[in-house]
PDB file of N, CA and C in Angstrom:
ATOM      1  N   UNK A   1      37.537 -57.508 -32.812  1.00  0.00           N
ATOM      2  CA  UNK A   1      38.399 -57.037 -33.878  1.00  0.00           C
ATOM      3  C   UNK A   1      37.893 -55.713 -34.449  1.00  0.00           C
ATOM      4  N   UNK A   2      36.781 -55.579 -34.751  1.00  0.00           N
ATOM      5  CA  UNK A   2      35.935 -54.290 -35.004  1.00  0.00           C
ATOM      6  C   UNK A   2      36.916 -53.188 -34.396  1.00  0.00           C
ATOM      7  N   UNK A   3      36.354 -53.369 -32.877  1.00  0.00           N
ATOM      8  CA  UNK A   3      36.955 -52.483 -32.280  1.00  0.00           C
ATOM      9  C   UNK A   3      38.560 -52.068 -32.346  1.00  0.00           C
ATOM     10  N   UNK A   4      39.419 -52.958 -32.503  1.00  0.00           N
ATOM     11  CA  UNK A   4      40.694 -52.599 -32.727  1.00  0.00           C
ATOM     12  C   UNK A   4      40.913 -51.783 -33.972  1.00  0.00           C
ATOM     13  N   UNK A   5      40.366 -52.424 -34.607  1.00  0.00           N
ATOM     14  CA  UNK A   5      40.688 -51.830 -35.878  1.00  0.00           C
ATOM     15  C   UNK A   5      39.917 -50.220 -36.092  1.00  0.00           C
ATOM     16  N   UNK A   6      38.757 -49.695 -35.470  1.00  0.00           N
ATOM     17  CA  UNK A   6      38.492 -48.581 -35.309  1.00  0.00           C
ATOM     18  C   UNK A   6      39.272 -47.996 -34.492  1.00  0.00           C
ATOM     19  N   UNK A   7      39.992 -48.813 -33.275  1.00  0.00           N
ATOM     20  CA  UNK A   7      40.667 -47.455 -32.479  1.00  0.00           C
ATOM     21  C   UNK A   7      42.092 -47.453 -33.314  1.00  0.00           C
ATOM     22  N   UNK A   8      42.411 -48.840 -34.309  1.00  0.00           N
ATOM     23  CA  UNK A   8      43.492 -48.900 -34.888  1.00  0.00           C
ATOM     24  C   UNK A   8      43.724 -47.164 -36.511  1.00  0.00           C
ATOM     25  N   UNK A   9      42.767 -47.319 -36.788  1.00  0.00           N
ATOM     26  CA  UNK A   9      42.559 -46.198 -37.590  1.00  0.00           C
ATOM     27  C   UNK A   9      42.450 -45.106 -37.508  1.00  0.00           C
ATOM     28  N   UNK A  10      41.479 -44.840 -35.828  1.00  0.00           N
ATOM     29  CA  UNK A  10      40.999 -43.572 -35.821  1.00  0.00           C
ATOM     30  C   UNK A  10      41.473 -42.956 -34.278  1.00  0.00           C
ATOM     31  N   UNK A  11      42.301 -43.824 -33.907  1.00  0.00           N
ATOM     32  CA  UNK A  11      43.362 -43.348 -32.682  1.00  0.00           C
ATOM     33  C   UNK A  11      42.655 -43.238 -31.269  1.00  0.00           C
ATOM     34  N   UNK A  12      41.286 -42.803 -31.363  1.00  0.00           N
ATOM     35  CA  UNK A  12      40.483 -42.492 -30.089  1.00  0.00           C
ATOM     36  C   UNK A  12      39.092 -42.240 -30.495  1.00  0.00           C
ATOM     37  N   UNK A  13      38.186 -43.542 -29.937  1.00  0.00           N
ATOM     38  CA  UNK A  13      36.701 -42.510 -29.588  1.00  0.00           C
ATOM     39  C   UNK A  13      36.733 -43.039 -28.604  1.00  0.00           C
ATOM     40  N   UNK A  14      35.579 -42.743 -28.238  1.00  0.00           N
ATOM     41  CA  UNK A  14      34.642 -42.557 -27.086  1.00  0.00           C
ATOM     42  C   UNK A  14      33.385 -43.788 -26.953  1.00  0.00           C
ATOM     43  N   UNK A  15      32.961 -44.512 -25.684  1.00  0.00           N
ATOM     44  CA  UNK A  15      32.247 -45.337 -25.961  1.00  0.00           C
ATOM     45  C   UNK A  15      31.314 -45.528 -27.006  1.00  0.00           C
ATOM     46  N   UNK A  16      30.401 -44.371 -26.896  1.00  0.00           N
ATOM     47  CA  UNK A  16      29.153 -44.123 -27.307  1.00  0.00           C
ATOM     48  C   UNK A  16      29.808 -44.163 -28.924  1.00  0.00           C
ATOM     49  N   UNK A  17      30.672 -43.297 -29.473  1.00  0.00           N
ATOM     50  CA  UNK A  17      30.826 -43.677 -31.098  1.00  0.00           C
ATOM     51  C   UNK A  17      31.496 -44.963 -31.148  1.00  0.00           C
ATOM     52  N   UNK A  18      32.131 -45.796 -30.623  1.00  0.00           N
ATOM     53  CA  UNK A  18      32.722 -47.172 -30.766  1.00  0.00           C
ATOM     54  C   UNK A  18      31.225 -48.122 -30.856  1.00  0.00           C
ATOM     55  N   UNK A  19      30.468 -47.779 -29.817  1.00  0.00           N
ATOM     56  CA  UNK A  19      29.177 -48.607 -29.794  1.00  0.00           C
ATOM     57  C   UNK A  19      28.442 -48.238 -31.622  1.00  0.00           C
ATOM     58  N   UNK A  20      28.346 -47.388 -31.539  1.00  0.00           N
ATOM     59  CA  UNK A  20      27.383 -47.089 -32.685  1.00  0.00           C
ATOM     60  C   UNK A  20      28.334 -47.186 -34.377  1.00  0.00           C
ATOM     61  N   UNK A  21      29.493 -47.001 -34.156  1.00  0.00           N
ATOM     62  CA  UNK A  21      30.530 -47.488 -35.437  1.00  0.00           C
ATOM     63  C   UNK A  21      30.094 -49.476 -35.124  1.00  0.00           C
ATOM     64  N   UNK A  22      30.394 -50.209 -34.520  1.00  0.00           N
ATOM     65  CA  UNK A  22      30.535 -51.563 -33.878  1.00  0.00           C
ATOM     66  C   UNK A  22      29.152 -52.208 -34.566  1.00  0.00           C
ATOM     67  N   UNK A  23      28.148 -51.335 -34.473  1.00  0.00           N
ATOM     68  CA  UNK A  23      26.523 -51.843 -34.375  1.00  0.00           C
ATOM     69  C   UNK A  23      26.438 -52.442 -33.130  1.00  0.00           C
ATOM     70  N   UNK A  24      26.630 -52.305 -32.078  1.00  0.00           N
ATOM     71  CA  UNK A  24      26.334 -52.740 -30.723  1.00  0.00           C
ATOM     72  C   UNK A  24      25.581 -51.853 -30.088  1.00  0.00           C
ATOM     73  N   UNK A  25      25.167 -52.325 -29.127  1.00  0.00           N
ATOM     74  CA  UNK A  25      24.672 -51.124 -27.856  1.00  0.00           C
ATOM     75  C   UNK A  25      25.830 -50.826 -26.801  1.00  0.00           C
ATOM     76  N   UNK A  26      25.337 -50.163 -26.229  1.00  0.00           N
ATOM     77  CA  UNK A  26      26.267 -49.678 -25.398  1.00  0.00           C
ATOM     78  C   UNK A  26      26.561 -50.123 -24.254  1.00  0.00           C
ATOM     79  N   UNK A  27      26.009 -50.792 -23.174  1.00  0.00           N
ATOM     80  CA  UNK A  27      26.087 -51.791 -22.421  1.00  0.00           C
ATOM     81  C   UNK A  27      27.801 -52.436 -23.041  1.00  0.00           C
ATOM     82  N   UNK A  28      26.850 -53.368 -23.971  1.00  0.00           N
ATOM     83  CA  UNK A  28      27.859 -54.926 -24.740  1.00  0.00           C
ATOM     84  C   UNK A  28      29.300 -54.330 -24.940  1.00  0.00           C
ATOM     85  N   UNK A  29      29.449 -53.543 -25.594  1.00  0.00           N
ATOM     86  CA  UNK A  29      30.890 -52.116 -26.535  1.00  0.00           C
ATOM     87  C   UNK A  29      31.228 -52.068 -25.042  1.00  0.00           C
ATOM     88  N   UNK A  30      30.615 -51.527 -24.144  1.00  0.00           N
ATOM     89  CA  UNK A  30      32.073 -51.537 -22.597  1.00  0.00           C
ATOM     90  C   UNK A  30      32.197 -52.284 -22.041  1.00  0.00           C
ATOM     91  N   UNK A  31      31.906 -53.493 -22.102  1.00  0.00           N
ATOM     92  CA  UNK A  31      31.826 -55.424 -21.879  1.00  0.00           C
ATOM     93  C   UNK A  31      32.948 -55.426 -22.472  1.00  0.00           C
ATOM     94  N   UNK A  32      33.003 -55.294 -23.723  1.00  0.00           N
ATOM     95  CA  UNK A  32      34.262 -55.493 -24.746  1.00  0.00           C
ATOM     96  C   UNK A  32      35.371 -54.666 -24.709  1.00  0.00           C
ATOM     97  N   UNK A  33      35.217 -53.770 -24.460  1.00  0.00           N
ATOM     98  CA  UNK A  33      36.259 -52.439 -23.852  1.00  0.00           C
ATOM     99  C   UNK A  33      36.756 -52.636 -22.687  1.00  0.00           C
ATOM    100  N   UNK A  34      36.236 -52.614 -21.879  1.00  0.00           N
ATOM    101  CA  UNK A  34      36.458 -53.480 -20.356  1.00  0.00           C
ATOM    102  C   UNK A  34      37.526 -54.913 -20.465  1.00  0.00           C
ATOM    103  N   UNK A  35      37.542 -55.679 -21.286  1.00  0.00           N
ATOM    104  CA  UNK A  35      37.879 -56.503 -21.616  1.00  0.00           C
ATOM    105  C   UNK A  35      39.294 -56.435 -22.057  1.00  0.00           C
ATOM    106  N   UNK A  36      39.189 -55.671 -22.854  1.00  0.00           N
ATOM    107  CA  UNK A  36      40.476 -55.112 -24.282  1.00  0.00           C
ATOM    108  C   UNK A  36      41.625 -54.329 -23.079  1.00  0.00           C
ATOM    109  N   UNK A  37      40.531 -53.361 -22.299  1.00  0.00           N
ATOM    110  CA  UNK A  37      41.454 -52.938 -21.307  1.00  0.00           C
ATOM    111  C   UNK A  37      42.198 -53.999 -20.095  1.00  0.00           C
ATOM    112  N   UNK A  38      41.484 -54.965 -19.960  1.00  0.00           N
ATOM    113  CA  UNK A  38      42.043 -55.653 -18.830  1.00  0.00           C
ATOM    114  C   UNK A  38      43.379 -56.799 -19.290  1.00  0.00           C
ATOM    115  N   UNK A  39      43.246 -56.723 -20.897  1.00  0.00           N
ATOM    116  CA  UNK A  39      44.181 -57.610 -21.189  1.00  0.00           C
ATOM    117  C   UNK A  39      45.700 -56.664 -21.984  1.00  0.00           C
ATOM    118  N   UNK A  40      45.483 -55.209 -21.217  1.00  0.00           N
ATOM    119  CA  UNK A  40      46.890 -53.996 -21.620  1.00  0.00           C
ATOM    120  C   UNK A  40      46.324 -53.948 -22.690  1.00  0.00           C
ATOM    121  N   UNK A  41      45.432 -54.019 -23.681  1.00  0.00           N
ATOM    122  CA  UNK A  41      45.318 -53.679 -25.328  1.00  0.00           C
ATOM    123  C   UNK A  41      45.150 -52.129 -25.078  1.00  0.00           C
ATOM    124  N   UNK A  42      44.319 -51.722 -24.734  1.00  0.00           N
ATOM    125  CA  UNK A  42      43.683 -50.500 -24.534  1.00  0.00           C
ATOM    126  C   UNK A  42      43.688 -49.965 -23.480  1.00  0.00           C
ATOM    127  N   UNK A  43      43.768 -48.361 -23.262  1.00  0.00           N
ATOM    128  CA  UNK A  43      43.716 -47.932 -22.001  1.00  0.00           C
ATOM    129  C   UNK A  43      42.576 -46.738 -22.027  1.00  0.00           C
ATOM    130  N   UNK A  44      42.152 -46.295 -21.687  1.00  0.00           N
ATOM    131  CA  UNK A  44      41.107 -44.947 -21.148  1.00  0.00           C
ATOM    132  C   UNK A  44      41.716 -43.936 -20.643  1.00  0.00           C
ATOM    133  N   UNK A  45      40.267 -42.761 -21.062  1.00  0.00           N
ATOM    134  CA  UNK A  45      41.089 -41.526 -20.486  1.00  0.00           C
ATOM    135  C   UNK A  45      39.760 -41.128 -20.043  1.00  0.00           C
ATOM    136  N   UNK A  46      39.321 -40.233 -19.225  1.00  0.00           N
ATOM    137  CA  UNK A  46      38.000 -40.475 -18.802  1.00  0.00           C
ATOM    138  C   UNK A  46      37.783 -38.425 -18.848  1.00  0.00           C
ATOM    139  N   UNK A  47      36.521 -37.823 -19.241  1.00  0.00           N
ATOM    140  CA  UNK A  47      36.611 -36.046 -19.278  1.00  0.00           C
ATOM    141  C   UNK A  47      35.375 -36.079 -19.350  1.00  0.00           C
ATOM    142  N   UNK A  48      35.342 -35.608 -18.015  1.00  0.00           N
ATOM    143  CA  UNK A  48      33.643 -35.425 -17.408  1.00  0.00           C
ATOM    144  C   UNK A  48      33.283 -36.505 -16.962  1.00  0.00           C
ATOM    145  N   UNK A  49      31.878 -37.431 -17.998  1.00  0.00           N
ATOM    146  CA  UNK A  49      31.440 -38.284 -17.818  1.00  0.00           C
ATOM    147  C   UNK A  49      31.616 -39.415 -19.400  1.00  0.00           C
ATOM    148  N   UNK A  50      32.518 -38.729 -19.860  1.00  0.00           N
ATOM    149  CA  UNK A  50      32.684 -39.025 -20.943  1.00  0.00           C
ATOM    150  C   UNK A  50      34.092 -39.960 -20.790  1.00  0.00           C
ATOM    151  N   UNK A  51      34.190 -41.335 -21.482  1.00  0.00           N
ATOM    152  CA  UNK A  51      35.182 -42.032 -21.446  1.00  0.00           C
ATOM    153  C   UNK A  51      35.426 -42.384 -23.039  1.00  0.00           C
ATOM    154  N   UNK A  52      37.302 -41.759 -22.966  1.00  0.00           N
ATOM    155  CA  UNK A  52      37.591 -42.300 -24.522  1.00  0.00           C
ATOM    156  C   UNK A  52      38.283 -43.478 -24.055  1.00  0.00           C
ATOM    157  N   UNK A  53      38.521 -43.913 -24.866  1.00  0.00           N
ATOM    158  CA  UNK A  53      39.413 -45.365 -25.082  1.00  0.00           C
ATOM    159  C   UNK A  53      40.675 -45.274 -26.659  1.00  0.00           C
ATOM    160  N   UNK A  54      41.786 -45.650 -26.267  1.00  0.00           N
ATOM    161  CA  UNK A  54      42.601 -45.798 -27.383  1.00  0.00           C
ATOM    162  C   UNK A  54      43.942 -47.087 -27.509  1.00  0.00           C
ATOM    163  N   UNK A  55      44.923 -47.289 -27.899  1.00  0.00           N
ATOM    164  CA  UNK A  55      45.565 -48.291 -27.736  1.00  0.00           C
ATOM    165  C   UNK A  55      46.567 -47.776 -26.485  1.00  0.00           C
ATOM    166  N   UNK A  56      46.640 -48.701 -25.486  1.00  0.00           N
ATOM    167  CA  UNK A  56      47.972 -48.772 -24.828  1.00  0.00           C
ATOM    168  C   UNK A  56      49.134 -48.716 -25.702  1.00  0.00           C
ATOM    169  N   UNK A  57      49.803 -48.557 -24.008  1.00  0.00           N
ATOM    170  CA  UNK A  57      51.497 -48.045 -24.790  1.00  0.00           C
ATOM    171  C   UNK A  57      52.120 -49.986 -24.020  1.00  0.00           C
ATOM    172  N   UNK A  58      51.700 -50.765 -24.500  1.00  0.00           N
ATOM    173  CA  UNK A  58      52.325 -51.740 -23.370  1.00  0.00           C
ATOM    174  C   UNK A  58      52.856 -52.709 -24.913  1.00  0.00           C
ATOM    175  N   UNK A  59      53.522 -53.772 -24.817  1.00  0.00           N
ATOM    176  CA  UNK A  59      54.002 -54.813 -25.995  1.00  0.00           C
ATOM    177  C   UNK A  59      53.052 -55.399 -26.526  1.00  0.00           C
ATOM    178  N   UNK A  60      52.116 -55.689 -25.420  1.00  0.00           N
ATOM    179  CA  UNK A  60      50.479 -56.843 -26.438  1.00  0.00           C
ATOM    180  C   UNK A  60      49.769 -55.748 -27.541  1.00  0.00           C
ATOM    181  N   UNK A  61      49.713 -54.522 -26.954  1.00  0.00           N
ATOM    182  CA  UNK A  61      49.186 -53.344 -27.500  1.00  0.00           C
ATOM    183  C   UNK A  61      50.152 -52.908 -28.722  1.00  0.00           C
ATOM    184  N   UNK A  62      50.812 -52.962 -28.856  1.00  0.00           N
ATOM    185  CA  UNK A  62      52.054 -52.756 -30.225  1.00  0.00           C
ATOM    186  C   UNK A  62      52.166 -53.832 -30.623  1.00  0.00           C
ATOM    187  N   UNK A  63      52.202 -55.435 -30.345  1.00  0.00           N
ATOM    188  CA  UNK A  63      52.198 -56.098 -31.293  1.00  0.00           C
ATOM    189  C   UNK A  63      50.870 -56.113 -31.839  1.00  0.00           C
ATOM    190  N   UNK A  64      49.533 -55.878 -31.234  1.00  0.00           N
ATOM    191  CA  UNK A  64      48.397 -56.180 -32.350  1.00  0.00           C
ATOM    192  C   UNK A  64      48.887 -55.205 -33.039  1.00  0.00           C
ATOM    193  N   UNK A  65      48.701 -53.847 -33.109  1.00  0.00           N
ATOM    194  CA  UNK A  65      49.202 -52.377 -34.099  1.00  0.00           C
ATOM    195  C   UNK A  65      49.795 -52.972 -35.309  1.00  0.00           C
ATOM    196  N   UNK A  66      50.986 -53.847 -34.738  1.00  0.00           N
ATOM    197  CA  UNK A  66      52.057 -54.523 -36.027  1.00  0.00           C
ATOM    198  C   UNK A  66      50.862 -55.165 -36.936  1.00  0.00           C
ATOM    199  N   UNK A  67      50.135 -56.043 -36.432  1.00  0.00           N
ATOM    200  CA  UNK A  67      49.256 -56.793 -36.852  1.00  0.00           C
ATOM    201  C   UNK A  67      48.334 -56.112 -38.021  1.00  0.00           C
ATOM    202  N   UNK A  68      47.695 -55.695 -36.846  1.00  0.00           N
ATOM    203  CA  UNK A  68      46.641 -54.742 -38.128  1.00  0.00           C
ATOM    204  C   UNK A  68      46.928 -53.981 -39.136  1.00  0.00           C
ATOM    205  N   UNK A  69      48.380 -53.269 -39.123  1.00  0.00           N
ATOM    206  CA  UNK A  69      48.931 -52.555 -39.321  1.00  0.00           C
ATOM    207  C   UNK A  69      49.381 -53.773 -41.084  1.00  0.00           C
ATOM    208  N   UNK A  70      49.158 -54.615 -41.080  1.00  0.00           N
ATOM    209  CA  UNK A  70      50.108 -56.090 -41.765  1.00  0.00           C
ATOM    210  C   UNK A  70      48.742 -56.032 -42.863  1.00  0.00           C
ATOM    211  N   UNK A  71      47.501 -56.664 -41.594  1.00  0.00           N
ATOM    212  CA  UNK A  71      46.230 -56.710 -42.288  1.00  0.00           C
ATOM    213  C   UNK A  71      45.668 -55.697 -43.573  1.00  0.00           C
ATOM    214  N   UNK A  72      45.833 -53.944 -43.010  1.00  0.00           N
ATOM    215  CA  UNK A  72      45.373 -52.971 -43.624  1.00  0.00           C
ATOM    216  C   UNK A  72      46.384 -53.333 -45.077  1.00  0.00           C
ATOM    217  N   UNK A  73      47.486 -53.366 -45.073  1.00  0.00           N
ATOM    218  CA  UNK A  73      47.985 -53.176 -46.067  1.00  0.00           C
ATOM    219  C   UNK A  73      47.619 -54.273 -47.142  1.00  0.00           C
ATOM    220  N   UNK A  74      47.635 -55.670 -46.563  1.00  0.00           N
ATOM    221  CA  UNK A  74      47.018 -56.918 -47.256  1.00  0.00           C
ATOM    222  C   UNK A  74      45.614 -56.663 -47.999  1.00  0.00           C
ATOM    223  N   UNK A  75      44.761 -56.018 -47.293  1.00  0.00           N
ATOM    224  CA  UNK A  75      43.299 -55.442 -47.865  1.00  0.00           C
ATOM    225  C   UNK A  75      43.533 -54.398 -48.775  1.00  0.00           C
ATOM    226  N   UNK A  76      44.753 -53.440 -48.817  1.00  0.00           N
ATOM    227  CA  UNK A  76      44.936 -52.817 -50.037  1.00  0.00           C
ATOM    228  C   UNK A  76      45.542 -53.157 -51.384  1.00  0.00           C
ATOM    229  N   UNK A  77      46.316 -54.376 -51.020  1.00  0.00           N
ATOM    230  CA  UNK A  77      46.558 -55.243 -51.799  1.00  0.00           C
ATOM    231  C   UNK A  77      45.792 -56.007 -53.109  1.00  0.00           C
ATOM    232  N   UNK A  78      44.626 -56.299 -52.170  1.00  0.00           N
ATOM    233  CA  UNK A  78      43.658 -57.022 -52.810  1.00  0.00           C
ATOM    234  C   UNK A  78      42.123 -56.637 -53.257  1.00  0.00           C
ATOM    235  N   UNK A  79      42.724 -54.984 -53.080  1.00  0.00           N
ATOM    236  CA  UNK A  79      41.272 -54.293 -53.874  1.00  0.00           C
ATOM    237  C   UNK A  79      41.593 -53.400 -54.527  1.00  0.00           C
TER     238      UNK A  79
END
């Protein structure tokens, strides 16, 4: 969820800042990325050796968006 919600906010990073926003290492963060991608959430764009990650354009990927999108506002709600 971490992760969604950072690429949900901030549209695109890159492993290495997802790992270090997350508190993970970097290994574990593309375990989980790897993951996010294999289930359409997320897709990659890869420049150089450098890989970003951001939300797919697919329905699982727009309904979480709706989601979080539900959440953020509920948390502004209540602070």
């Amino acid at each position: 969820m971490k992760i969604l919600k950072l690429l949900f906010r901030l549209g695109q990073l890159n492993t290495s800042d997802l790992a270090q926003r997350v508190g993970g290492n970097y290994t574990s963060t593309l375990k989980h990325l790897e993951l996010l991608e294999r289930e359409k959430l997320i897709e990659q764009r890869v420049s150089g050796r450098t890989r970003f990650f951001r939300f797919a354009n697919s329905p699982k990927a727009q309904a979480t968006m709706k989601l979080l999108e539900e959440w953020e506002n509920l948390e502004r709600k209540h602070s």
